[in-house]
N, C-alpha and C. Protein backbone atom coordinates (compact mmCIF):
# COMPACT_ATOMS: atom_id res chain seq x y z
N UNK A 1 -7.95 -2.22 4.61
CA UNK A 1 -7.62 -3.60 4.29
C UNK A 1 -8.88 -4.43 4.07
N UNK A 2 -9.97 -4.15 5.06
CA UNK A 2 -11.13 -4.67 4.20
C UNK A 2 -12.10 -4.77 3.22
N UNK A 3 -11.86 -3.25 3.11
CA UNK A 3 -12.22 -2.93 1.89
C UNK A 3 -12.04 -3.89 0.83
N UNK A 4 -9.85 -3.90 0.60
CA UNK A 4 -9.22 -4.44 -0.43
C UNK A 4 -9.61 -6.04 -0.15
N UNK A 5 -9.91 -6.51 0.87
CA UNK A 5 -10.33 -8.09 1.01
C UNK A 5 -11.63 -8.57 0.51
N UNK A 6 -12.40 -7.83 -0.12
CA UNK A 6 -13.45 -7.61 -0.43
C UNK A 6 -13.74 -8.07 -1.87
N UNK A 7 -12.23 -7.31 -2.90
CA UNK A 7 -12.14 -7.31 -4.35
C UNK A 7 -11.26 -8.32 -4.64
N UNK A 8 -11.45 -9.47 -3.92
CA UNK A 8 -10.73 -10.47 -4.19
C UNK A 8 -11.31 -11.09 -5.67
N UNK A 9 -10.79 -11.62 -7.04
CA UNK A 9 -11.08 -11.56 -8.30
C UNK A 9 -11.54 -10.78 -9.04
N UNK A 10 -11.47 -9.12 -8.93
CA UNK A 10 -12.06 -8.04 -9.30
C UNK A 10 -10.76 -7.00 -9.20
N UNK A 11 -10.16 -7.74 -10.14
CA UNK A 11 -8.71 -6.58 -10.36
C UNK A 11 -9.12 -4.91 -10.41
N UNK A 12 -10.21 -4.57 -11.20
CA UNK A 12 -10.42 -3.45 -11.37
C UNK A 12 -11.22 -2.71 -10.43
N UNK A 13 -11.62 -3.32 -9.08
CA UNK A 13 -12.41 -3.24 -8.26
C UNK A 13 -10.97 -2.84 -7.23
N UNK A 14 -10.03 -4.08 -7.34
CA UNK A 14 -8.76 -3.74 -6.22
C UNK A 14 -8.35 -2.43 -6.50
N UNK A 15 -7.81 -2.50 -7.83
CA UNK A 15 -6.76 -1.31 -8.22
C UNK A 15 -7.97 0.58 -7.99
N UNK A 16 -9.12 0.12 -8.12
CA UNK A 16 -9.79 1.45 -7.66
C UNK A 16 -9.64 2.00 -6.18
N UNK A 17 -10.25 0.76 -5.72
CA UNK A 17 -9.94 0.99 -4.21
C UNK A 17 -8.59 1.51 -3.39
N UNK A 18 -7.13 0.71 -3.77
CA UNK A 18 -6.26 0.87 -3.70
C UNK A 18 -5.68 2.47 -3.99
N UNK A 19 -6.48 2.88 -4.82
CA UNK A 19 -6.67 3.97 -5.41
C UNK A 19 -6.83 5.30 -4.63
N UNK A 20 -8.03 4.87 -4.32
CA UNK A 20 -8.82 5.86 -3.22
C UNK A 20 -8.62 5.72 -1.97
N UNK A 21 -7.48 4.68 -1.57
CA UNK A 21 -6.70 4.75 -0.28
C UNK A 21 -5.71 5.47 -0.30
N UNK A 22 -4.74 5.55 -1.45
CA UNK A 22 -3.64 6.01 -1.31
C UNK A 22 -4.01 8.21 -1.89
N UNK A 23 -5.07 7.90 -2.10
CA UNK A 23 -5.41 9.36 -2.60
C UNK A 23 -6.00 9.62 -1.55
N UNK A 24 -6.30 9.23 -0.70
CA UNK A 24 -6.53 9.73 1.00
C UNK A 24 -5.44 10.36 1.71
N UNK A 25 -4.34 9.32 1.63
CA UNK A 25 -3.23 9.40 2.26
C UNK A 25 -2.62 10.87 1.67
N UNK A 26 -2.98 11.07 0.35
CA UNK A 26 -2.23 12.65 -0.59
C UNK A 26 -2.88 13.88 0.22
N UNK A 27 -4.22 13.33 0.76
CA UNK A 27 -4.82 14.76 1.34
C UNK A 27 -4.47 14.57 3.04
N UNK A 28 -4.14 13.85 3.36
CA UNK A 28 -3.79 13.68 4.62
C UNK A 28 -2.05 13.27 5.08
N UNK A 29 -1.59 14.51 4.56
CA UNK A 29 -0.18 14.37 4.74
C UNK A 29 0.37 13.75 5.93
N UNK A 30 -0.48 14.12 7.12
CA UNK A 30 0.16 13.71 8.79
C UNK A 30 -0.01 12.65 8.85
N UNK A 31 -1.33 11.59 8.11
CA UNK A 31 -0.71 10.61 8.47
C UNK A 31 0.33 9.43 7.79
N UNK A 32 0.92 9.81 6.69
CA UNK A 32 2.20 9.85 6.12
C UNK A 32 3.09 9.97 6.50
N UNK A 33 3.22 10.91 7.73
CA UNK A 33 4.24 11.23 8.44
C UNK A 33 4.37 10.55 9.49
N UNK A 34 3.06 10.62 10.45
CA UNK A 34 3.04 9.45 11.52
C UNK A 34 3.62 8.07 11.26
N UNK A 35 3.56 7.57 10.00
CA UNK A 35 3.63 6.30 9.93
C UNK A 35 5.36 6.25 9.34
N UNK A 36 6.14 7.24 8.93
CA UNK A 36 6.80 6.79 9.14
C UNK A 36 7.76 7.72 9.91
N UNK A 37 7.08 8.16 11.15
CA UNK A 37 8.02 8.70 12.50
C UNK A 37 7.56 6.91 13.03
N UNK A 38 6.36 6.37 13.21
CA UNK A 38 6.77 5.30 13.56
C UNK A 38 7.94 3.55 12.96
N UNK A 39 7.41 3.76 11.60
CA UNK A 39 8.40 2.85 11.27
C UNK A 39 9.89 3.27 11.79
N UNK A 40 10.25 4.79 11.76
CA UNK A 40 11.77 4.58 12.41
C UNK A 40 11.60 4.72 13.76
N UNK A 41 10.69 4.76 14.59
CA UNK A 41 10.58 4.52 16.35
C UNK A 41 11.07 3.05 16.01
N UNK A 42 9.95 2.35 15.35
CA UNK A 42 9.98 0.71 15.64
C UNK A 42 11.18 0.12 15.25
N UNK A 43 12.12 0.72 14.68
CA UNK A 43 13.89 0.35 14.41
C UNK A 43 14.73 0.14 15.90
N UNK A 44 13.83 1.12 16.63
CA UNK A 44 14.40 1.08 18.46
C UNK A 44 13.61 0.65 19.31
N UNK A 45 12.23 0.55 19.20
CA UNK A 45 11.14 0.25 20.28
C UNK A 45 10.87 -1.16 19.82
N UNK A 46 10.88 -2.45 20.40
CA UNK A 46 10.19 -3.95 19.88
C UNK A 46 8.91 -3.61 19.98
N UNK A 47 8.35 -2.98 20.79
CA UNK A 47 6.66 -2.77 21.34
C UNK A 47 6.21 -1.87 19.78
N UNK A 48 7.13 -1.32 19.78
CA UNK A 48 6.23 -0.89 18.22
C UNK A 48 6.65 -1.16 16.59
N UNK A 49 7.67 -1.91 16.84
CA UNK A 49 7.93 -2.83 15.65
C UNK A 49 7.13 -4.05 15.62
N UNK A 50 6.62 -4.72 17.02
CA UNK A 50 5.74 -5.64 17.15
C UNK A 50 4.02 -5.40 16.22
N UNK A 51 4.05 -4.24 16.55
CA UNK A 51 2.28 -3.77 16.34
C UNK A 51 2.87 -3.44 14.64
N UNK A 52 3.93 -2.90 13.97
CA UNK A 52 3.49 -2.35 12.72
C UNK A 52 3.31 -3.54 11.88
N UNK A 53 4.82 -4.44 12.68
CA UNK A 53 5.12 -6.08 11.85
C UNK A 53 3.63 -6.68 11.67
N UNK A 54 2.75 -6.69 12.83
CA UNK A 54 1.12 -7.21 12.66
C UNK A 54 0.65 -6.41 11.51
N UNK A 55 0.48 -5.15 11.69
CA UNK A 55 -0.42 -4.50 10.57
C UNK A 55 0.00 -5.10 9.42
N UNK A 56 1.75 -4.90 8.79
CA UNK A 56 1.95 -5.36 7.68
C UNK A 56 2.25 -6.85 7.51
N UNK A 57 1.66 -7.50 8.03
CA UNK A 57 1.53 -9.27 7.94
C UNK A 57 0.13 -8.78 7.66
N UNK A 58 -0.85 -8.51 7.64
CA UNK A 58 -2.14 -8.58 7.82
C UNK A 58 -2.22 -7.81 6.18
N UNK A 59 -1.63 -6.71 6.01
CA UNK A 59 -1.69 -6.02 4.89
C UNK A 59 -1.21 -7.24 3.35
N UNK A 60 0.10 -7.81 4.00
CA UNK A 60 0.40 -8.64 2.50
C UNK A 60 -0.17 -9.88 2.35
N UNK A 61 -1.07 -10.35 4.13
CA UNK A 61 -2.15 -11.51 3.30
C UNK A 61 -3.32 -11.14 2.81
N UNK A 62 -3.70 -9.56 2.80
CA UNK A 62 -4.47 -9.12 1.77
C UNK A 62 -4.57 -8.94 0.35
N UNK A 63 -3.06 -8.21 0.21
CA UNK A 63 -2.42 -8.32 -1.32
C UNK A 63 -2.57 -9.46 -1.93
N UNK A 64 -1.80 -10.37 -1.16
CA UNK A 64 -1.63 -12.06 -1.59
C UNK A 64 -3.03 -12.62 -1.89
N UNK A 65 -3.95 -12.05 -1.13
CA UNK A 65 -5.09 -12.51 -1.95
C UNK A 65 -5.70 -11.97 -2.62
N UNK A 66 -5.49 -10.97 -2.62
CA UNK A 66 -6.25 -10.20 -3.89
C UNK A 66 -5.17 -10.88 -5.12
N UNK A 67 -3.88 -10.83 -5.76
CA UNK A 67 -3.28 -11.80 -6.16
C UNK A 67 -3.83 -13.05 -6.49
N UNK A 68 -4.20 -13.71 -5.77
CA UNK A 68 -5.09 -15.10 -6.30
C UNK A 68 -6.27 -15.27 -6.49
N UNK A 69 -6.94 -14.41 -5.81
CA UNK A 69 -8.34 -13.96 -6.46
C UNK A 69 -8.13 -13.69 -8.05
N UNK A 70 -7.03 -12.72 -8.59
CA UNK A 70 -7.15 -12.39 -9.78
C UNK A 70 -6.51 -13.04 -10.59
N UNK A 71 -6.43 -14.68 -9.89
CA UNK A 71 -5.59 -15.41 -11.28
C UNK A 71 -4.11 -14.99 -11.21
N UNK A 72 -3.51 -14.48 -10.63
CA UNK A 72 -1.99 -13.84 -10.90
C UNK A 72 -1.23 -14.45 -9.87
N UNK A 73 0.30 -14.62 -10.72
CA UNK A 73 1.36 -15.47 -9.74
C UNK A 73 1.19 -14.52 -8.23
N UNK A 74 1.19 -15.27 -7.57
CA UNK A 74 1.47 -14.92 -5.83
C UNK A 74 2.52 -15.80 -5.28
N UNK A 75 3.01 -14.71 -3.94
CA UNK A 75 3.73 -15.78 -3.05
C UNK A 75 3.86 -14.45 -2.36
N UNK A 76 4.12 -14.95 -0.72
CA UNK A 76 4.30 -13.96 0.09
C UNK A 76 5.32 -13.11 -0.17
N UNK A 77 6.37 -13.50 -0.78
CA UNK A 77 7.17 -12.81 -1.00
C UNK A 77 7.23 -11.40 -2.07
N UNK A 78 6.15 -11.63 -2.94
CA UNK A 78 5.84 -11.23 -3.67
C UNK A 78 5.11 -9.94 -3.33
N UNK A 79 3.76 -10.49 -2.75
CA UNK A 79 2.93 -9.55 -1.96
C UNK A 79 3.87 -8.68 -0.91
N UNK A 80 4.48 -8.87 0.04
CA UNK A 80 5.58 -8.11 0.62
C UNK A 80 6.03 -7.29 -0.11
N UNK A 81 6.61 -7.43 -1.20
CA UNK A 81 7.47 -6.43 -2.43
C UNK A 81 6.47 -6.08 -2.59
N UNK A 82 5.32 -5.79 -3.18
CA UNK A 82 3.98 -4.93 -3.65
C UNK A 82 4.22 -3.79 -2.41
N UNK A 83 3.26 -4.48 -0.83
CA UNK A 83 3.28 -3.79 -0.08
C UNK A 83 4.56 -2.41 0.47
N UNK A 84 5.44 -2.94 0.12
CA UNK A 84 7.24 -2.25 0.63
C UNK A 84 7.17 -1.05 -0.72
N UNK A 85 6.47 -1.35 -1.72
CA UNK A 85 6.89 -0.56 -3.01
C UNK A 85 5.60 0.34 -2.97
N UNK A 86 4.44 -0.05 -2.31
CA UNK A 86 3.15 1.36 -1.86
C UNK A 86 3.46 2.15 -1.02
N UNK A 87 4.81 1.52 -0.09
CA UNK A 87 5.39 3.11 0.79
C UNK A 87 5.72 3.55 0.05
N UNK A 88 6.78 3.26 -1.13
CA UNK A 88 7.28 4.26 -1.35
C UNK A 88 6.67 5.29 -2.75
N UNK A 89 6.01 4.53 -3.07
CA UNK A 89 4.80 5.50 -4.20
C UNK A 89 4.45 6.30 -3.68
N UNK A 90 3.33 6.12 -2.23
CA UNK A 90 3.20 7.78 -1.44
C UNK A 90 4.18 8.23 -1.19
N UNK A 91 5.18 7.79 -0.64
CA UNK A 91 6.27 8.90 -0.38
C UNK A 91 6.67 10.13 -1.52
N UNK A 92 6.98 8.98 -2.57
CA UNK A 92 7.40 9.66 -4.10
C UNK A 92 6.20 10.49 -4.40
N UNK A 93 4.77 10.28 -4.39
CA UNK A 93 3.95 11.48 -4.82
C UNK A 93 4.11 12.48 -4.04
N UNK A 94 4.03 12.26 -2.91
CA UNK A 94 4.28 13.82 -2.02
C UNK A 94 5.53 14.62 -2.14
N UNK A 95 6.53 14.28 -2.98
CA UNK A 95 7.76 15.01 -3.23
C UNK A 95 7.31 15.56 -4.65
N UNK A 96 6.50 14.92 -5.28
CA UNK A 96 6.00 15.54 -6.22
C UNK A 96 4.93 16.84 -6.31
N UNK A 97 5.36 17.76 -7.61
CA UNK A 97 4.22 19.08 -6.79
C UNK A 97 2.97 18.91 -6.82
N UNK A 98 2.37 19.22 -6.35
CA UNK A 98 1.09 19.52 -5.80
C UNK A 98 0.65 18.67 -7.31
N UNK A 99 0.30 19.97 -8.21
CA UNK A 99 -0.78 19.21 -9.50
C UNK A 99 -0.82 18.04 -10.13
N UNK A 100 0.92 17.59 -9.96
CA UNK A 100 0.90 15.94 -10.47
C UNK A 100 1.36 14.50 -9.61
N UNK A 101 0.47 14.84 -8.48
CA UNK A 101 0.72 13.97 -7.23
C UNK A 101 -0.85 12.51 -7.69
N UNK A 102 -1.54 13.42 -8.08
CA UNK A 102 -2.46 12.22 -8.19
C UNK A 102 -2.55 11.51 -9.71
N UNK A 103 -2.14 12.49 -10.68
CA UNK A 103 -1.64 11.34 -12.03
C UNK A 103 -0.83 10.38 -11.39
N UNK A 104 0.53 11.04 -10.89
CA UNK A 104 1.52 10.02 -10.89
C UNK A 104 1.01 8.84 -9.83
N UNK A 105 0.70 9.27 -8.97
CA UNK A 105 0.29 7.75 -7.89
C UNK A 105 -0.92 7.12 -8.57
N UNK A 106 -1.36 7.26 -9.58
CA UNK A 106 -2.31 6.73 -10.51
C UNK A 106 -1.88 5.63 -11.41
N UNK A 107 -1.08 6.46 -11.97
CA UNK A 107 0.07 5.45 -13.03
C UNK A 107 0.44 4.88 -12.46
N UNK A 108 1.29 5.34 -11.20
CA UNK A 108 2.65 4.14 -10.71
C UNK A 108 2.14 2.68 -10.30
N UNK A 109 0.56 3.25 -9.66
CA UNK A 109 -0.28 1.85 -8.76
C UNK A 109 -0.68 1.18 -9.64
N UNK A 110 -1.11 1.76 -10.47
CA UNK A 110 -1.82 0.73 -11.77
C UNK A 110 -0.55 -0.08 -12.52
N UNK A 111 0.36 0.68 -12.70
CA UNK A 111 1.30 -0.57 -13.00
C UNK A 111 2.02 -1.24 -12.49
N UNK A 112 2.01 -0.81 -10.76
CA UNK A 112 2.38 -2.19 -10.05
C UNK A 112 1.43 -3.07 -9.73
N UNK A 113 -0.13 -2.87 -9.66
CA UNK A 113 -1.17 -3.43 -9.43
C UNK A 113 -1.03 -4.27 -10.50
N UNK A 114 -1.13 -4.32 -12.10
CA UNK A 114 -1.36 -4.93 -13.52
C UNK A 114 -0.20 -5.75 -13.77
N UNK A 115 0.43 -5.36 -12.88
CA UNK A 115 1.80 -6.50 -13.45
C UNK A 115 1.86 -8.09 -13.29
């Protein structure tokens, strides 16, 4: 996230980075998994729906500003939908096979990033 707080007015600076986070996440399947054995813990535990709800408040006032850094409509609501739609891009590449896991999470980010 600090990274991405970093490329605030540097769309092509975000969408790289963003990039090379989520192409982390392709070689590091477990923690893909961790995160969401915890999102469905935190459906039953408050103590850990408390801590993810922080991470992702913290995550979409990053988006949101990278968003206005680059000149582009924002609103939290907005940034939220970005953030909710990068779960499921990793998810969707890893169901994808092996050789076209990193085109596709390439494409998909760049055109939710450019929009």
């Amino acid at each position: 996230a600090l990274e991405l707080a970093g490329c605030e007015g540097d769309e092509d600076r975000a969408v790289a980075s963003t990039l090379a986070l989520f192409e982390r996440w392709l070689e590091e399947r477990e923690l893909v998994l961790a995160k969401l054995e915890l999102s469905r813990d935190a459906l039953r535990d408050p103590a850990v729906s408390a801590v993810l709800s922080s991470w992702r408040t913290r995550l979409v006032g990053v988006v949101d500003g990278m968003l206005t850094g680059a000149g582009k409509s924002h609103s939290t609501a907005r940034a939220e939908a970005m953030v909710a739609s990068f779960d499921g891009l990793i998810v969707a590449a890893l169901q994808k096979p092996l050789a076209e896991r990193r085109a596709f999470l390439t494409e998909s980010l760049t055109l939710v990033l450019h929009e």
